[in-house]
N, C-alpha and C. Protein backbone atom coordinates (compact mmCIF):
# COMPACT_ATOMS: atom_id res chain seq x y z
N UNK A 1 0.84 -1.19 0.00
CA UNK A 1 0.00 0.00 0.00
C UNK A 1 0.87 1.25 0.00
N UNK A 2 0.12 2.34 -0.77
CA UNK A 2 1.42 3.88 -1.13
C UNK A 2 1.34 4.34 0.24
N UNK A 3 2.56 4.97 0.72
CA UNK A 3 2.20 5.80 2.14
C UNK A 3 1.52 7.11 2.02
N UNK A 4 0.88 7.93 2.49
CA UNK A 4 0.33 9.09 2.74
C UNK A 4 1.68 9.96 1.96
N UNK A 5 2.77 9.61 2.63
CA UNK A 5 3.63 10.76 2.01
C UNK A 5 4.15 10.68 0.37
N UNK A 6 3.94 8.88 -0.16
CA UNK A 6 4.44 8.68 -1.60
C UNK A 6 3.03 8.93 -2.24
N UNK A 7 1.79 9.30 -2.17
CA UNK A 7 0.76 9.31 -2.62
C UNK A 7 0.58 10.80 -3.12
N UNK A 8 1.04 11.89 -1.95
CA UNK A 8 1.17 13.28 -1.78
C UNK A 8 2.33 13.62 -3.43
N UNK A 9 3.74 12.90 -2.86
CA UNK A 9 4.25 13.12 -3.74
C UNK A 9 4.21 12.35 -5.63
N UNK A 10 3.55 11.78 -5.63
CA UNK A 10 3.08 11.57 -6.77
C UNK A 10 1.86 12.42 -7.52
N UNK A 11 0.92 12.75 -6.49
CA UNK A 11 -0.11 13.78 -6.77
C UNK A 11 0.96 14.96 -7.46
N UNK A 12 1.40 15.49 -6.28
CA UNK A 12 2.42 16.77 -7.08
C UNK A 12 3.69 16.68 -8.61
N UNK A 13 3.87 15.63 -8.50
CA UNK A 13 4.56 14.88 -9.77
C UNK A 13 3.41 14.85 -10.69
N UNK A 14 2.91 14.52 -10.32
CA UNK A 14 1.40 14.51 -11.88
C UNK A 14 1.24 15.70 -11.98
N UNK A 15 1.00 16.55 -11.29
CA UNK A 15 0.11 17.77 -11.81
C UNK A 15 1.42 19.11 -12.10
N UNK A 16 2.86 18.16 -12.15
CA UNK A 16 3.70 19.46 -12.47
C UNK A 16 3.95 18.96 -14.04
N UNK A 17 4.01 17.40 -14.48
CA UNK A 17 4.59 17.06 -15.75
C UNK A 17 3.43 16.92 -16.60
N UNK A 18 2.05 16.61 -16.28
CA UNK A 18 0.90 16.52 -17.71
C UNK A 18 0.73 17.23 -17.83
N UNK A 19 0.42 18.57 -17.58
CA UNK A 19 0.40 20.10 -18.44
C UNK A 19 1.57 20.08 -19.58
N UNK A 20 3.27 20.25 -19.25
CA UNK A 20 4.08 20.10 -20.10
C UNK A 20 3.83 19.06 -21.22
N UNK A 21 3.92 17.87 -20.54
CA UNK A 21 3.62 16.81 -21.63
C UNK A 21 2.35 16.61 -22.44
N UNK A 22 1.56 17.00 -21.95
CA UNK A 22 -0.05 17.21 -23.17
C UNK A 22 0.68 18.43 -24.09
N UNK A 23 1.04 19.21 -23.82
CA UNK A 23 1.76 20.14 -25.12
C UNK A 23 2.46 19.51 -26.20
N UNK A 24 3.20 18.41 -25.43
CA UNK A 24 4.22 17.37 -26.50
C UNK A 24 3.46 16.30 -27.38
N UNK A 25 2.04 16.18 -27.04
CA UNK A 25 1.04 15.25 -27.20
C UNK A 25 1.11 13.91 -26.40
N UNK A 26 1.72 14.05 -25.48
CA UNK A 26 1.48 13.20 -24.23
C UNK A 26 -0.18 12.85 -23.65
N UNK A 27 -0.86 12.04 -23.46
CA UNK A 27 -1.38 11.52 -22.70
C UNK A 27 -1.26 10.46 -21.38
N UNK A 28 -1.91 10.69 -19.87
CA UNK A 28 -1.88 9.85 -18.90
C UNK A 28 -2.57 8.57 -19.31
N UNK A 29 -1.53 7.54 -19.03
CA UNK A 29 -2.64 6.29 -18.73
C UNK A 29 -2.65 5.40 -16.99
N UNK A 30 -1.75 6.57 -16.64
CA UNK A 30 -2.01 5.94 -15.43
C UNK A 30 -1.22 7.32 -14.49
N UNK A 31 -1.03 7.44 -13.32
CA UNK A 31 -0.46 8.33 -12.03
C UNK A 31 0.82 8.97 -13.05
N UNK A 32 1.86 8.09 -13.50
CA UNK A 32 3.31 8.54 -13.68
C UNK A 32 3.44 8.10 -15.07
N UNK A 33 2.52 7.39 -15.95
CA UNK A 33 2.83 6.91 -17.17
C UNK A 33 2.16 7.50 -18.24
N UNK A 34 2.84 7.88 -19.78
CA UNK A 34 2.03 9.09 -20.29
C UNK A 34 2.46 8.32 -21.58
N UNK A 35 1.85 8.02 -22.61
CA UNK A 35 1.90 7.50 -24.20
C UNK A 35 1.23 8.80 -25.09
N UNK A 36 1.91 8.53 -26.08
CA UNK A 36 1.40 9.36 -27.43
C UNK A 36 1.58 8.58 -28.69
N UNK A 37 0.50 8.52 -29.34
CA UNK A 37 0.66 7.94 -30.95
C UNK A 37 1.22 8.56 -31.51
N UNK A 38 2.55 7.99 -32.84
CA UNK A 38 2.95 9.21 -33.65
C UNK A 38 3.34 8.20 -34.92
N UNK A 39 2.24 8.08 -35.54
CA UNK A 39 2.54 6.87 -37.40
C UNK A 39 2.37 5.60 -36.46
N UNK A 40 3.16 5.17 -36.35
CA UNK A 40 2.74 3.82 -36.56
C UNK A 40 2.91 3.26 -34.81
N UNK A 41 3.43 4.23 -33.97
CA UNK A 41 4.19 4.02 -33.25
C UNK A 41 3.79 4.62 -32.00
N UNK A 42 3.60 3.30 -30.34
CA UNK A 42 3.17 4.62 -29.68
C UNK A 42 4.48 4.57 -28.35
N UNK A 43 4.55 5.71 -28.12
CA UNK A 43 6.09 6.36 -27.55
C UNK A 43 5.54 6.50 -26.01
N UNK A 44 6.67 6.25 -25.28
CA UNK A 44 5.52 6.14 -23.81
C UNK A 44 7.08 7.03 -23.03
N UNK A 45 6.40 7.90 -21.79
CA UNK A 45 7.54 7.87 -20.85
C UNK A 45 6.54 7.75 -19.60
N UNK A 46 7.55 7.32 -18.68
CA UNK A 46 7.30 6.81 -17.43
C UNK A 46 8.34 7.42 -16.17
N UNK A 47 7.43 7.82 -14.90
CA UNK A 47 8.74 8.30 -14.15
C UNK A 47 8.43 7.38 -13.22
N UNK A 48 9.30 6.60 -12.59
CA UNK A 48 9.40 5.81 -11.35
C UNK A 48 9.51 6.87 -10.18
N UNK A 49 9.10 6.89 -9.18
CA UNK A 49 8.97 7.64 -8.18
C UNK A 49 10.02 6.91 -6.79
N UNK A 50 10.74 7.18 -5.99
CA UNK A 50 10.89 6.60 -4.55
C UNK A 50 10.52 7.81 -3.47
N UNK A 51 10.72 7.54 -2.49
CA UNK A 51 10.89 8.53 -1.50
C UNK A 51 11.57 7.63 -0.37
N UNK A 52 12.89 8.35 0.00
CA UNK A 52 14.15 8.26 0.84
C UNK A 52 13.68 8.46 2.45
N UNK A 53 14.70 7.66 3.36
CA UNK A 53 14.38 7.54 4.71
C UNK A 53 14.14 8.43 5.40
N UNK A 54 14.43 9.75 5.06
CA UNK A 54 14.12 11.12 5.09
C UNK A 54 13.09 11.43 5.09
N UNK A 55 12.17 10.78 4.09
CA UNK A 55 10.63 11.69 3.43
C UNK A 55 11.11 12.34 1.91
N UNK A 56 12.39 12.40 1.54
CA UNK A 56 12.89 13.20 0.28
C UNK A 56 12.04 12.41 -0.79
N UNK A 57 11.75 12.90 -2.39
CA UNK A 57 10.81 12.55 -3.28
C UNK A 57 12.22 12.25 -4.30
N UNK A 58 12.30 11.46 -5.03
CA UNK A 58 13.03 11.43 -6.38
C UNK A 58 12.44 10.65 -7.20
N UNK A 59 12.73 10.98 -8.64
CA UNK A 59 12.30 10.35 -9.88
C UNK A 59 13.20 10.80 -10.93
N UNK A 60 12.82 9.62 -11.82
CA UNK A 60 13.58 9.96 -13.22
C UNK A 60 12.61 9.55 -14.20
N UNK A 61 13.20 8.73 -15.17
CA UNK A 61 12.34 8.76 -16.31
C UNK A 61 12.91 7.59 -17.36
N UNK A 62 11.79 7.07 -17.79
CA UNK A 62 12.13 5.74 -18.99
C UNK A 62 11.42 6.03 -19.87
N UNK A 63 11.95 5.91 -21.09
CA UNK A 63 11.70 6.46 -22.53
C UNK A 63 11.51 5.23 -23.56
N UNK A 64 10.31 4.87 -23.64
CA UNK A 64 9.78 3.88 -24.81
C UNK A 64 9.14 3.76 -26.20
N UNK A 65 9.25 2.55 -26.90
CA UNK A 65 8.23 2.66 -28.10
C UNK A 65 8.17 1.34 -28.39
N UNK A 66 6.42 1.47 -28.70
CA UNK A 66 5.86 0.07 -28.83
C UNK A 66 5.33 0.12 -30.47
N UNK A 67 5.38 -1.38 -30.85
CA UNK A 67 4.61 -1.13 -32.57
C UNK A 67 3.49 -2.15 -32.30
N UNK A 68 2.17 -1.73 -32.04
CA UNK A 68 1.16 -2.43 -31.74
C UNK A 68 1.12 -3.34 -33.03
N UNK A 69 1.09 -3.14 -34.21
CA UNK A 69 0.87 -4.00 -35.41
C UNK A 69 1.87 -5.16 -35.13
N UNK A 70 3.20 -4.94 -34.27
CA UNK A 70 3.84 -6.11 -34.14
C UNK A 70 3.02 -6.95 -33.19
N UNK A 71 2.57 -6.90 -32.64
CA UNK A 71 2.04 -7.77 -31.46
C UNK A 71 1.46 -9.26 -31.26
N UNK A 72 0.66 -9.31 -32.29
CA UNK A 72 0.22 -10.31 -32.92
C UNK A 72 0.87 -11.48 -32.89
N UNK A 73 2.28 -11.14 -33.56
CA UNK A 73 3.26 -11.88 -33.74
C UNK A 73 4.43 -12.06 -32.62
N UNK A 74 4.13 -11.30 -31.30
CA UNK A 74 5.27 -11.24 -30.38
C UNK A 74 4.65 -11.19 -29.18
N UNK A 75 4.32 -12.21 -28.66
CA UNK A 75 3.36 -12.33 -27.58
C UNK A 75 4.28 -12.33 -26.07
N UNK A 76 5.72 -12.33 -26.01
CA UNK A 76 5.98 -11.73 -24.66
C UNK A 76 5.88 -9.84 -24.93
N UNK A 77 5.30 -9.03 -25.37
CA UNK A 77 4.66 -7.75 -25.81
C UNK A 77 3.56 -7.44 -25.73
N UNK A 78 2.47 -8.64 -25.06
CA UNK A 78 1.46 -8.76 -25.93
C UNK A 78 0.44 -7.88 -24.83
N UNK A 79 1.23 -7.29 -23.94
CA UNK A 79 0.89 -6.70 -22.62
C UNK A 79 0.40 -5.32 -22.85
N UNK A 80 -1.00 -4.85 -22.82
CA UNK A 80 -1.00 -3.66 -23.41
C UNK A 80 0.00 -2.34 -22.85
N UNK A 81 0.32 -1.39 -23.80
CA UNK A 81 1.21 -0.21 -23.44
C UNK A 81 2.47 -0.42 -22.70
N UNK A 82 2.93 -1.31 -23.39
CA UNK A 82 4.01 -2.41 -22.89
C UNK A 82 5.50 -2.27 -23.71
N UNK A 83 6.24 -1.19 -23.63
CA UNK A 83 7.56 -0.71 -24.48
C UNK A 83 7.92 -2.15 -25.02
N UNK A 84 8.63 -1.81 -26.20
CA UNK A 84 9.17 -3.25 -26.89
C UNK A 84 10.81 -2.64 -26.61
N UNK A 85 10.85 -1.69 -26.65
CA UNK A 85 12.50 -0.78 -26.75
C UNK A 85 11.99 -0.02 -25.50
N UNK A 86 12.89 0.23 -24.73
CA UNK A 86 12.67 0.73 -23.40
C UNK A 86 14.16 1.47 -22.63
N UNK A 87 14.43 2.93 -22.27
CA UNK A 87 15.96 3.09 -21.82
C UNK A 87 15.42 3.65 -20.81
N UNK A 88 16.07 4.18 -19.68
CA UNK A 88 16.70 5.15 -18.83
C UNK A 88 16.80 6.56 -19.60
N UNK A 89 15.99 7.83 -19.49
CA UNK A 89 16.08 8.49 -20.40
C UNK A 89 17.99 9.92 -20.29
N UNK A 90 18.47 9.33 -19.20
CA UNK A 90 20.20 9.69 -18.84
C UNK A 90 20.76 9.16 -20.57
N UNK A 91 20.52 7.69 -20.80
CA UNK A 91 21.17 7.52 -21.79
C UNK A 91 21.31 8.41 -23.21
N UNK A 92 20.68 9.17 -23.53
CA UNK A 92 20.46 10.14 -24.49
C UNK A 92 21.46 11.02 -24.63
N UNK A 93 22.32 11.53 -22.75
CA UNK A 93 22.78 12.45 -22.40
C UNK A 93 23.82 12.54 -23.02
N UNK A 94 24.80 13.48 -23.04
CA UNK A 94 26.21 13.74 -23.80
C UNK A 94 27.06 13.11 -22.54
N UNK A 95 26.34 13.20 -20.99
CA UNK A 95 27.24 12.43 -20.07
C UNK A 95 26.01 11.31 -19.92
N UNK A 96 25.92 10.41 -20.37
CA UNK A 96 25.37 9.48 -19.68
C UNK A 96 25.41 8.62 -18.38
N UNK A 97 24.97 9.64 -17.35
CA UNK A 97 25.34 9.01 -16.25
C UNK A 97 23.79 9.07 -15.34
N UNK A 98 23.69 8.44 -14.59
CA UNK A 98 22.40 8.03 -14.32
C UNK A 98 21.82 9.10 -13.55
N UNK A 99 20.56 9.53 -13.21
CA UNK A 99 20.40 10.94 -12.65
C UNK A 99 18.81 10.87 -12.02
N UNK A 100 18.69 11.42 -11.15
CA UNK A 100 17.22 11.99 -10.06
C UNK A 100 16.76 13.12 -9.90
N UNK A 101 15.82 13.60 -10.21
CA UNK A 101 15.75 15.01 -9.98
C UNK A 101 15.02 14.35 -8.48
N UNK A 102 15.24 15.35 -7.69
CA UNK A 102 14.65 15.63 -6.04
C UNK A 102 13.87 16.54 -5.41
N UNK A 103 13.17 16.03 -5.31
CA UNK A 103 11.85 17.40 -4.27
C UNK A 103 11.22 16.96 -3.04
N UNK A 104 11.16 18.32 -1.91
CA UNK A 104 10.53 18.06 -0.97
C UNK A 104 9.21 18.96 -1.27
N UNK A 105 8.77 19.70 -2.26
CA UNK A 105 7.62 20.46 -2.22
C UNK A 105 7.78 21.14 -3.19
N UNK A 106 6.35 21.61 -3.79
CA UNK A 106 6.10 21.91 -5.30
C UNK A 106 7.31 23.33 -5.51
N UNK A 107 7.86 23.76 -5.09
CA UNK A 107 8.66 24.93 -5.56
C UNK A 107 10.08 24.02 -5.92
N UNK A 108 10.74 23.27 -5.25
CA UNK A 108 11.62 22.31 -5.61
C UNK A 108 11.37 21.60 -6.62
N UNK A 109 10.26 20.83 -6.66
CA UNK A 109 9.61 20.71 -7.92
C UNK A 109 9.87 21.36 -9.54
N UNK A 110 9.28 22.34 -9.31
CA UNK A 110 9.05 23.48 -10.60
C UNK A 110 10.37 24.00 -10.86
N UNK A 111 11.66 23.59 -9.99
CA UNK A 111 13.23 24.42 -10.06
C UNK A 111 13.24 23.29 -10.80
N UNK A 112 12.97 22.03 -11.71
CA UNK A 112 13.44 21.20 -12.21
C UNK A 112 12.90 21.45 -13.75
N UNK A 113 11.56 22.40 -13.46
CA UNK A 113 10.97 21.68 -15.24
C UNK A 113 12.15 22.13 -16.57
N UNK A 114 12.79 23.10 -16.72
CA UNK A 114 13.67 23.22 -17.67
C UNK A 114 14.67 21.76 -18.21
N UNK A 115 15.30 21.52 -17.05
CA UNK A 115 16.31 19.76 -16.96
C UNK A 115 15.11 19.17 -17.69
N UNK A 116 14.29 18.49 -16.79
CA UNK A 116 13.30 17.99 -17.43
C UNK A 116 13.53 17.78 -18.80
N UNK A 117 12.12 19.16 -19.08
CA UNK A 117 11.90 19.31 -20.71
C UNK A 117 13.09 19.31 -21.66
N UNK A 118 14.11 19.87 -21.30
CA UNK A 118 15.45 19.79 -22.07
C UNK A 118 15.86 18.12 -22.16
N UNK A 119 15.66 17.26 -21.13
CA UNK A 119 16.10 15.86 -21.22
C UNK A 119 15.19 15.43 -21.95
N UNK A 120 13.98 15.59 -21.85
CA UNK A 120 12.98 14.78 -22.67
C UNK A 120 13.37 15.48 -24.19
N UNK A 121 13.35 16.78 -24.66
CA UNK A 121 13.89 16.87 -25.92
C UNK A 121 15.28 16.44 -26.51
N UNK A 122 16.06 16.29 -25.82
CA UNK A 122 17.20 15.15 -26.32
C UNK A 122 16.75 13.98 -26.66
N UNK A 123 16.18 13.29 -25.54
CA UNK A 123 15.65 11.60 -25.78
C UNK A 123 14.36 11.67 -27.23
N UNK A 124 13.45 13.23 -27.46
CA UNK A 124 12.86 12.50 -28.28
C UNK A 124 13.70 13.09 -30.21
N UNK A 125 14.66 13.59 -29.96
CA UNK A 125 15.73 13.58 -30.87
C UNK A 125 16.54 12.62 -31.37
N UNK A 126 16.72 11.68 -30.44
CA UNK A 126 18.04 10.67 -30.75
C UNK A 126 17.21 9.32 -30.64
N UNK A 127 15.84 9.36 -30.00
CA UNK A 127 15.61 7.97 -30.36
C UNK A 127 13.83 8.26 -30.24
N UNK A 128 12.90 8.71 -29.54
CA UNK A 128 11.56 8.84 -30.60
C UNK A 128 11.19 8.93 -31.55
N UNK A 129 11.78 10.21 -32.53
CA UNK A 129 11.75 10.25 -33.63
C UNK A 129 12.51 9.37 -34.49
N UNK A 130 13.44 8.75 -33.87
CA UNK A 130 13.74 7.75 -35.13
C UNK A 130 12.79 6.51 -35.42
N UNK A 131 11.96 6.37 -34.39
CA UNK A 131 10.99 5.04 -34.27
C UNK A 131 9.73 5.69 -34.10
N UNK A 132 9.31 6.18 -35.71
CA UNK A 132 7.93 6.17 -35.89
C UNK A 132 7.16 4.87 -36.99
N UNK A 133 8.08 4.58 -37.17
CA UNK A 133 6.49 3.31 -38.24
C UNK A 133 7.82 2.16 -38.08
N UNK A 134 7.50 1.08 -38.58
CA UNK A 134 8.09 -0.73 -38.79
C UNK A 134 9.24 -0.55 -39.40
N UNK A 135 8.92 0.44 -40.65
CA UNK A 135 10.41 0.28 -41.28
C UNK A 135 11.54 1.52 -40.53
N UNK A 136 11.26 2.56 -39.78
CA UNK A 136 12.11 2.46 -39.28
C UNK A 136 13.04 1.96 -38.19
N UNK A 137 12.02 0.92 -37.51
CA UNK A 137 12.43 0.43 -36.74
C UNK A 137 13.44 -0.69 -36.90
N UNK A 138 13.04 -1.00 -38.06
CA UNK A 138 14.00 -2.06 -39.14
C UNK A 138 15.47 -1.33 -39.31
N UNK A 139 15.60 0.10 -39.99
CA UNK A 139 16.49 0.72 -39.98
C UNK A 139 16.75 0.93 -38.61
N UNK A 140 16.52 0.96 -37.68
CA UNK A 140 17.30 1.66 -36.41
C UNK A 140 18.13 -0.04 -35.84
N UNK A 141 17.55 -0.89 -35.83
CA UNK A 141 17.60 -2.14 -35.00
C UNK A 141 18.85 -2.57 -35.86
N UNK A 142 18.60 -2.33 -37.49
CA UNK A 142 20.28 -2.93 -38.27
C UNK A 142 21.28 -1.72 -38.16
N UNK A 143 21.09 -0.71 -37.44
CA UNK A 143 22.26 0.32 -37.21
C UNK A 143 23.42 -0.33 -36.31
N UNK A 144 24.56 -0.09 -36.03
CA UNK A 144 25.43 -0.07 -34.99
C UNK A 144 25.05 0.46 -34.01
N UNK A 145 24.21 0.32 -32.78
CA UNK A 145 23.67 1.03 -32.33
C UNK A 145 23.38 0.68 -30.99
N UNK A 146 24.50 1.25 -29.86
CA UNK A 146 24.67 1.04 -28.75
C UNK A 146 23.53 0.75 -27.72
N UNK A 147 22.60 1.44 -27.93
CA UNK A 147 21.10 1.45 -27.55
C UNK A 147 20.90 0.22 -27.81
N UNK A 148 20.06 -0.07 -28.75
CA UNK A 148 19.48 -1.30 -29.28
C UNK A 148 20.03 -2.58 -28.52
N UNK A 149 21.86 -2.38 -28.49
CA UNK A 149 22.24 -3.55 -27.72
C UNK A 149 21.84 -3.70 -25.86
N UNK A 150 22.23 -2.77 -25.46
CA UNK A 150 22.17 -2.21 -24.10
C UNK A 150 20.58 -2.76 -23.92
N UNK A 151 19.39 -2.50 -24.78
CA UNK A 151 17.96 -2.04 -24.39
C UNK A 151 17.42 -3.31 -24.72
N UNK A 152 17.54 -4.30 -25.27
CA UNK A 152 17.75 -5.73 -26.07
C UNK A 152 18.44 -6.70 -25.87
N UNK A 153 18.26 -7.87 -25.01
CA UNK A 153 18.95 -9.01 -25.67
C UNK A 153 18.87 -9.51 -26.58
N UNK A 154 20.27 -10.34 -27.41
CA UNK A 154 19.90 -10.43 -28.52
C UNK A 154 18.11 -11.01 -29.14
N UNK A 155 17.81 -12.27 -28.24
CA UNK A 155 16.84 -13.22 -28.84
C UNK A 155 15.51 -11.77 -28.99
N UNK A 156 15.49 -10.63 -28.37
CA UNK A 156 14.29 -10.03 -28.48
C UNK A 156 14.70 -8.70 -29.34
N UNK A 157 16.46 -9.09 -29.77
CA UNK A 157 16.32 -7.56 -30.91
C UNK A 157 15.95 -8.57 -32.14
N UNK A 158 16.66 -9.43 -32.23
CA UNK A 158 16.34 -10.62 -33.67
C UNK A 158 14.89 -10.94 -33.97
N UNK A 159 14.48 -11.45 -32.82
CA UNK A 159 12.90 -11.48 -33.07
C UNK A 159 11.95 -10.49 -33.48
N UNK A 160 12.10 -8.92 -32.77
CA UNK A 160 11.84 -7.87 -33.24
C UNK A 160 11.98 -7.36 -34.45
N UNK A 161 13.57 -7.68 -35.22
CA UNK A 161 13.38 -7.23 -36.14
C UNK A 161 13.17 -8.39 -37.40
N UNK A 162 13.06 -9.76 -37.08
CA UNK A 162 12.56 -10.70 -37.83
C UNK A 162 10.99 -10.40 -38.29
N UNK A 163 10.41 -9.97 -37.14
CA UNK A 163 9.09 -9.47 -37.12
C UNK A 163 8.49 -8.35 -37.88
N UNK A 164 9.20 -7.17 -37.82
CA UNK A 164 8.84 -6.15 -38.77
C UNK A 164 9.49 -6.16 -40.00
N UNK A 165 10.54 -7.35 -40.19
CA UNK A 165 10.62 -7.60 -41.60
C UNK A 165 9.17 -8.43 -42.45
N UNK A 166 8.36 -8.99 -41.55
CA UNK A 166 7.49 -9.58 -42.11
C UNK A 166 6.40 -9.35 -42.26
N UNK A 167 6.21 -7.67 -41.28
CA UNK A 167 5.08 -7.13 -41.62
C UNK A 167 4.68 -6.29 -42.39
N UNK A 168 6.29 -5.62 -42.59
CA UNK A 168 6.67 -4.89 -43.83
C UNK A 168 6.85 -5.57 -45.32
N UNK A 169 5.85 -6.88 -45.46
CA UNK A 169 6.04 -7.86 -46.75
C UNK A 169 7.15 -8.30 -47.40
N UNK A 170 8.25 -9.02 -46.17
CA UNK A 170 8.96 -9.94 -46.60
C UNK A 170 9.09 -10.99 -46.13
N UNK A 171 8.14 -11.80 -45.85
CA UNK A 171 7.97 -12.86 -45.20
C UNK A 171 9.24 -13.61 -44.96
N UNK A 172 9.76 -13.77 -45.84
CA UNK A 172 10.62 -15.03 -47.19
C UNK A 172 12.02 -14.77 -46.05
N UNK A 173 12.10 -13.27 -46.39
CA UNK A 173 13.38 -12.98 -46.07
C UNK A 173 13.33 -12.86 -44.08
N UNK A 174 12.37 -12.54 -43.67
CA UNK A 174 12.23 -12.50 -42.54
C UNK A 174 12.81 -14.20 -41.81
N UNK A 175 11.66 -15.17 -42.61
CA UNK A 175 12.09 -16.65 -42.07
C UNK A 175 13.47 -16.86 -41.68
N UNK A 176 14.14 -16.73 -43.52
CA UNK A 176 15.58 -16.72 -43.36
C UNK A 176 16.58 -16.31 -42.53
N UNK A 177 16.14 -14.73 -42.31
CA UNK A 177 17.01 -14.46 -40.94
C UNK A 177 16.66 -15.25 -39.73
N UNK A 178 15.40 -15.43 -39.78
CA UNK A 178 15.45 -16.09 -38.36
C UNK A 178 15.94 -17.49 -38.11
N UNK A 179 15.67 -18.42 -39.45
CA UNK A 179 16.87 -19.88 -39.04
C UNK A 179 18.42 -19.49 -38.93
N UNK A 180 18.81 -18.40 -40.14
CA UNK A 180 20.34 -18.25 -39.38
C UNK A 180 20.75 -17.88 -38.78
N UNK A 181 19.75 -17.02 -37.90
CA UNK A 181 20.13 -16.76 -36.45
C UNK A 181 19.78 -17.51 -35.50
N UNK A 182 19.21 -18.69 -35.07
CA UNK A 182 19.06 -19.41 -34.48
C UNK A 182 20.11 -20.85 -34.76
N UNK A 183 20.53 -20.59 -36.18
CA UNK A 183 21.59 -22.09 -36.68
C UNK A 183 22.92 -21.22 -35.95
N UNK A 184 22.96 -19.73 -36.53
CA UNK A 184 24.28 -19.07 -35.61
C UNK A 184 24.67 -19.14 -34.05
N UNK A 185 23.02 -18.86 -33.31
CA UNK A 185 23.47 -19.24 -31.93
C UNK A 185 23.82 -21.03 -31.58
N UNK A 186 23.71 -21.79 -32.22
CA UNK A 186 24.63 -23.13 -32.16
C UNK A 186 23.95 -23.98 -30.72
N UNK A 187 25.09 -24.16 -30.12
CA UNK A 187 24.57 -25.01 -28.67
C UNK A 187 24.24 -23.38 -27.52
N UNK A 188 23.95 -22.49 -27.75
CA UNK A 188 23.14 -22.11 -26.53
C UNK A 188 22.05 -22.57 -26.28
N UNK A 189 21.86 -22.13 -24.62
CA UNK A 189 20.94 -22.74 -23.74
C UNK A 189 19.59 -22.45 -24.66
N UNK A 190 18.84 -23.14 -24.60
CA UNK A 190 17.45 -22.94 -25.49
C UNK A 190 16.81 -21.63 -25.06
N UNK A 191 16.68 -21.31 -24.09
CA UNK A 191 15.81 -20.24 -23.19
C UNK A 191 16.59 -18.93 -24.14
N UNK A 192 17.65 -18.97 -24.63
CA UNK A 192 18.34 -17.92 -25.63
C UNK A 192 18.06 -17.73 -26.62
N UNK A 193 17.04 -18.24 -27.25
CA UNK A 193 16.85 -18.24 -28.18
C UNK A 193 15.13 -18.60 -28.30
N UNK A 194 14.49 -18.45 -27.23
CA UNK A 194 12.88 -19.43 -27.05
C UNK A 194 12.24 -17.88 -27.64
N UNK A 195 12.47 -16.94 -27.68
CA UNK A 195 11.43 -15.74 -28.63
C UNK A 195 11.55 -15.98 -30.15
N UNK A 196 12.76 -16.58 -30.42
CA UNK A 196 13.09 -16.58 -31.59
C UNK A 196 12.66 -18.33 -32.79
N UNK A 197 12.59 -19.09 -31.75
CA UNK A 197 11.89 -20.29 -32.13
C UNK A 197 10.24 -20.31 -31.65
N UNK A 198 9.84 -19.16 -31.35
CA UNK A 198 8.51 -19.26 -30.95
C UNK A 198 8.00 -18.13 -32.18
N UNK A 199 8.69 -17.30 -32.70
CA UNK A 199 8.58 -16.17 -33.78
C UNK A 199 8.28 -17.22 -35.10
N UNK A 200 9.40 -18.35 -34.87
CA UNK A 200 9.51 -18.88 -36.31
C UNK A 200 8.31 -19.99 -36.37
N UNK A 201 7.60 -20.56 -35.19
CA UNK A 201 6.84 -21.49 -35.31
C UNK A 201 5.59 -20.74 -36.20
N UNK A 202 5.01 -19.57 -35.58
CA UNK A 202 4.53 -18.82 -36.09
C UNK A 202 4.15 -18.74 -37.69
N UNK A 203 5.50 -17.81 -38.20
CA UNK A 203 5.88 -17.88 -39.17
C UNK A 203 5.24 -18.86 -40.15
N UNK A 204 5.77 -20.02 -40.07
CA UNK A 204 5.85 -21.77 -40.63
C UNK A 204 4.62 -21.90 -40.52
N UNK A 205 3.48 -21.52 -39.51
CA UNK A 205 1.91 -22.11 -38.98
C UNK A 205 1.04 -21.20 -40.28
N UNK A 206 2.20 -20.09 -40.83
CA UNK A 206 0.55 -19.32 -41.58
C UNK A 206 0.68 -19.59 -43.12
């Protein structure tokens, strides 16, 4: 159960960030969690809340995007408003180092919204906007792309992007990647590969 004092401070966390974020086209779907559709794609941020032995308030923020059209086909996803790509929104930063903003009361609060909004416009620069519809997600996932690895194990970046190769009408070629990536992982443990033999059963069934 929330305490009186994490309930307080979540109230004041809501009512300082959905004003800003409905401007961005943010919507609440819940206390701390806010999605927006944009093409094909819906982009979610989330602030985790604690409060310290003190009574002190901190939060940060996780920066997502889900492709509902994949879903169908990727049933550990199948969770509604459920990020498929999911970071720490620090990672965006030029220092990526992990970070809290802190408040004991709405004026401490409101000394933060600039950081904030400035962090959230980095994160939706370097990786929202690159993931608006299937195919770019296709392009972002075959980039070199530190993210993707970090935010992904392999069996759920392969499967992911086995997946929007096939919804983007290449069935053929989709299959293919997915036996040679499953003939490539060799003798790993099965569980390494169980999104990716559960993608292909799929596949083979239609």
């Amino acid at each position: 159960m929330k305490s009186e004092t994490y309930r307080n401070a979540e109230s004041n966390l809501f009512a300082f960030l959905s004003p800003e974020l409905h401007k961005l086209g943010f919507v609440a779907i819940s206390n701390l969690r806010f999605i927006r559709n944009l093409e094909e794609a819906e982009q979610s941020l989330s602030f985790p809340l604690r409060i310290d032995k003190q009574g002190k308030s901190h939060f940060h923020c996780m920066v997502g995007a889900r492709f509902q059209i994949l879903c169908p086909l990727l049933d550990s996803w199948a969770i509604p408003h459920n990020p498929m790509i999911v970071s720490p929104i620090h990672v965006f930063q030029k220092l990526p180092i992990f970070h809290e903003w802190s408040f004991s009361n709405s004026i401490e609060l409101s000394s933060h919204l600039s950081d904030v909004l400035g962090a959230i416009a980095i994160a939706n620069e370097r990786f929202l906007s690159q993931l608006t519809t299937v195919r770019s997600l296709i392009t972002w996932l075959q980039m070199p792309n530190v993210l993707a690895i970090d935010a992904l194990n392999p069996d759920q970046r392969i499967s992911l992007l086995a997946a929007a190769m096939y919804t983007t009408g290449d069935p053929q070629l989709a299959i293919k990647f997915l036996k040679s990536s499953i003939q490539e992982a060799g003798e790993q443990p099965a569980k390494r590969t169980i999104l990716m033999r559960a993608l292909l059963l799929k596949f083979e069934s239609r």
